[in-house]
N, C-alpha and C. Protein backbone atom coordinates (compact mmCIF):
# COMPACT_ATOMS: atom_id res chain seq x y z
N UNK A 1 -1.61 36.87 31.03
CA UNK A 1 -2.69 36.76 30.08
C UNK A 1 -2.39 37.69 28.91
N UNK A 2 -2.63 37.26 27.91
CA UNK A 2 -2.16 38.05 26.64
C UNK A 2 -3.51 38.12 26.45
N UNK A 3 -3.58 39.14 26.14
CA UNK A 3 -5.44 39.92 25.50
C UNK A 3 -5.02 40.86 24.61
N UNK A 4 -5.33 41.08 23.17
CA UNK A 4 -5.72 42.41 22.64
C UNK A 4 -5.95 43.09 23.10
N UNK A 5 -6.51 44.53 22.34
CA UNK A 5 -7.76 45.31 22.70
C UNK A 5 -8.63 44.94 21.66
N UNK A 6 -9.03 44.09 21.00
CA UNK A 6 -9.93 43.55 20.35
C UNK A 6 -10.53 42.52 21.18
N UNK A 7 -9.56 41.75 21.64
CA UNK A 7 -9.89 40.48 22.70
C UNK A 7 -10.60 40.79 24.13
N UNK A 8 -10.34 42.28 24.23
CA UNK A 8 -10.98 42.59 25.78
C UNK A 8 -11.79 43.30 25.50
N UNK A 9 -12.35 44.05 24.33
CA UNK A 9 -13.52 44.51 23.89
C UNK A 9 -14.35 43.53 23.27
N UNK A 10 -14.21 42.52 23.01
CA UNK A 10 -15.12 40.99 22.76
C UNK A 10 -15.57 40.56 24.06
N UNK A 11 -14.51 40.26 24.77
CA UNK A 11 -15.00 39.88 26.30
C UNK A 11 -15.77 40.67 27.17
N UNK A 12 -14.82 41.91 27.43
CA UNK A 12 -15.50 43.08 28.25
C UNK A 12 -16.77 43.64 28.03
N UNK A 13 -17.10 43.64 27.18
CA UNK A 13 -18.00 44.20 26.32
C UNK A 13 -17.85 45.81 26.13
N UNK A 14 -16.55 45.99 26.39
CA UNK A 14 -16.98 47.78 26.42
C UNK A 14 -16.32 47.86 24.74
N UNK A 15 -16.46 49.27 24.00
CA UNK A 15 -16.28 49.46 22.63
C UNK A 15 -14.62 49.17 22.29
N UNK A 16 -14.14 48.89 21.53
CA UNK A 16 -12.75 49.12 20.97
C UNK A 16 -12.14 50.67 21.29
N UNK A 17 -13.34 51.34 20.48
CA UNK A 17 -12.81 52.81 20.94
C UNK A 17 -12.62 53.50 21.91
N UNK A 18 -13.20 53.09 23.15
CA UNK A 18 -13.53 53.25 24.53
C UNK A 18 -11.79 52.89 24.86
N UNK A 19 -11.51 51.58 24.94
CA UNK A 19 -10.30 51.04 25.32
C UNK A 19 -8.89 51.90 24.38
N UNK A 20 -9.31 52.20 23.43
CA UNK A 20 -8.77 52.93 22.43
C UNK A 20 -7.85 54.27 23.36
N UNK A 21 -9.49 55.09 23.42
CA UNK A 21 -9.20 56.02 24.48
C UNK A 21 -8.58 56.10 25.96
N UNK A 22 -9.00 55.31 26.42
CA UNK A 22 -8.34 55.11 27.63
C UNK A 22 -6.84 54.78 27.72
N UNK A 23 -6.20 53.69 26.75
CA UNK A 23 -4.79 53.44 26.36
C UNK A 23 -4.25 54.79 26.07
N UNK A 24 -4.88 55.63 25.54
CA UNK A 24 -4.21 57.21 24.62
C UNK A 24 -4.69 58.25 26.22
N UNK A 25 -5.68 58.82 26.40
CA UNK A 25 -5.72 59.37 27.32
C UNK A 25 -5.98 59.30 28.81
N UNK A 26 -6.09 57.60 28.90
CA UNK A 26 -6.47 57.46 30.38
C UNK A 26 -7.34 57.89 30.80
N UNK A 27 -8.73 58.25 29.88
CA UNK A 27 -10.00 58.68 30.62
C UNK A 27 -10.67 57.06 30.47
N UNK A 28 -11.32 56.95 31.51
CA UNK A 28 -12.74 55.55 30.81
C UNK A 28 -13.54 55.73 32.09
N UNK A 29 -14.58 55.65 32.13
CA UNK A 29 -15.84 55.61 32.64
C UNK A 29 -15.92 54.13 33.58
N UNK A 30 -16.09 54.43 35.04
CA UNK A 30 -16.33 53.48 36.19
C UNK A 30 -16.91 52.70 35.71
N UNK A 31 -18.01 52.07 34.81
CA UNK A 31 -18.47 51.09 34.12
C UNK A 31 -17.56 50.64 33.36
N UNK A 32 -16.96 50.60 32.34
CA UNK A 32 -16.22 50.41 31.77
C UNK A 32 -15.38 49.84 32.07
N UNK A 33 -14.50 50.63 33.16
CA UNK A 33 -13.37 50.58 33.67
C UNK A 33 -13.16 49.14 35.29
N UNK A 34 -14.92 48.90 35.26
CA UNK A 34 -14.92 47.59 36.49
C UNK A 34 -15.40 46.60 35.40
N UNK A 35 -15.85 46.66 34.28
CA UNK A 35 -16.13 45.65 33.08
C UNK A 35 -14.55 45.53 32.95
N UNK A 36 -13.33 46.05 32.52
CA UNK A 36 -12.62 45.48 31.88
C UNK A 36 -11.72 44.61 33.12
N UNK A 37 -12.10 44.99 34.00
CA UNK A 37 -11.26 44.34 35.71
C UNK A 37 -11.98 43.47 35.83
N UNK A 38 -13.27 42.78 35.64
CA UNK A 38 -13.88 41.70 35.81
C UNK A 38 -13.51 40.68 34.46
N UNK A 39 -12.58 41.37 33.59
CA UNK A 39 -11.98 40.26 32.35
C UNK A 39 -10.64 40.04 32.90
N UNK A 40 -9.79 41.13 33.02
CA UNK A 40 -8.18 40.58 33.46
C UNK A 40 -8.25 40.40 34.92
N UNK A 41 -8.50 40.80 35.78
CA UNK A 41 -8.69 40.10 37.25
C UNK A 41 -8.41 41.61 37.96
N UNK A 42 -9.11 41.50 39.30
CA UNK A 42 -8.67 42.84 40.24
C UNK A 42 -10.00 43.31 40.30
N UNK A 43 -10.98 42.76 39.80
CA UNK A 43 -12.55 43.57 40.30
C UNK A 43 -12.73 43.13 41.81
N UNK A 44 -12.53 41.67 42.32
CA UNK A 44 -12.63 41.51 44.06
C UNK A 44 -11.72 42.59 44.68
N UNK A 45 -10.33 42.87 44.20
CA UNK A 45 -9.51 43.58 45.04
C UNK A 45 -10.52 45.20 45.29
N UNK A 46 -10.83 45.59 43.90
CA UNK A 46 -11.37 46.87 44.16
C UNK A 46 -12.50 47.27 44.87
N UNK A 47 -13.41 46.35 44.83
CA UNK A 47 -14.63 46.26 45.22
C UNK A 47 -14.28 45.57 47.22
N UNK A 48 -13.05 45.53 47.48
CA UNK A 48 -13.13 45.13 48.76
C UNK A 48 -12.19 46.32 49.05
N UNK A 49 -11.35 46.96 48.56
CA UNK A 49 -10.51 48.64 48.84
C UNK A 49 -11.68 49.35 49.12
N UNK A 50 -12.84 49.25 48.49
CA UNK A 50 -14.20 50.09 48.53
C UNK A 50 -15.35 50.19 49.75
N UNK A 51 -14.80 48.56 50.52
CA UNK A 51 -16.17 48.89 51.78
C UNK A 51 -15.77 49.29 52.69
N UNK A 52 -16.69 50.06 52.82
CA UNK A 52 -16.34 50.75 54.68
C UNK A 52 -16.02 50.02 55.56
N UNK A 53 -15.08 50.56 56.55
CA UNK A 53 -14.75 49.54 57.65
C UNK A 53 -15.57 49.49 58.59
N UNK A 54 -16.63 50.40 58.71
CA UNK A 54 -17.52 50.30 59.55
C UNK A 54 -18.91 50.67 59.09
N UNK A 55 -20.04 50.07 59.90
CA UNK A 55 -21.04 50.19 58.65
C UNK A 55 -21.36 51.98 59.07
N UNK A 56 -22.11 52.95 58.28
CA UNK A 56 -22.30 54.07 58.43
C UNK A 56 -23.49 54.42 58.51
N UNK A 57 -24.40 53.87 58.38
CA UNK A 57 -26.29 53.70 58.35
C UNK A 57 -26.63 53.90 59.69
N UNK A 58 -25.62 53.08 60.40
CA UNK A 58 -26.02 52.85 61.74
C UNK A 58 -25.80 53.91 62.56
N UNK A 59 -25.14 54.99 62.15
CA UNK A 59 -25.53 56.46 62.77
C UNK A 59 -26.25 56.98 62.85
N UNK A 60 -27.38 57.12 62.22
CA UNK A 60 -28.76 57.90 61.58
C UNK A 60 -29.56 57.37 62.67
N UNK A 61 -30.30 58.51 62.80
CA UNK A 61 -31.37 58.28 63.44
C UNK A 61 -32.73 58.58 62.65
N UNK A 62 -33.55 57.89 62.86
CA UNK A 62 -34.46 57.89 62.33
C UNK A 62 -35.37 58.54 62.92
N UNK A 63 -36.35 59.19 62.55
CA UNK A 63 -37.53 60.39 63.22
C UNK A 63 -38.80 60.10 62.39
């Protein structure tokens, strides 16, 4: 996929300058940064690296 950073700040919706920054210093903000993965692809991969393998609620006890 050929995208700008004009083209993925149209799509993504995050700022030019945002993507700007991130290309130059590699900072961008978890919003941002799962907005521009839901334009070039890899938001399912991350969002499934992310769930627990087991649920963790189910430890708690409740009182």
């Amino acid at each position: 996929m050929e995208l700008t950073q004009e083209g993925l700040s149209d799509r993504s919706g995050v700022p030019l300058s945002t993507l700007r920054k991130f290309e130059q210093k590699g900072q961008i903000s978890l919003d941002s940064f799962l907005k521009m993965l839901s334009v070039v692809g890899g938001l399912e991969e991350m969002l499934n690296v992310l769930k627990p393998t087991k649920p963790i609620l189910n430890q708690l006890t409740m009182y």
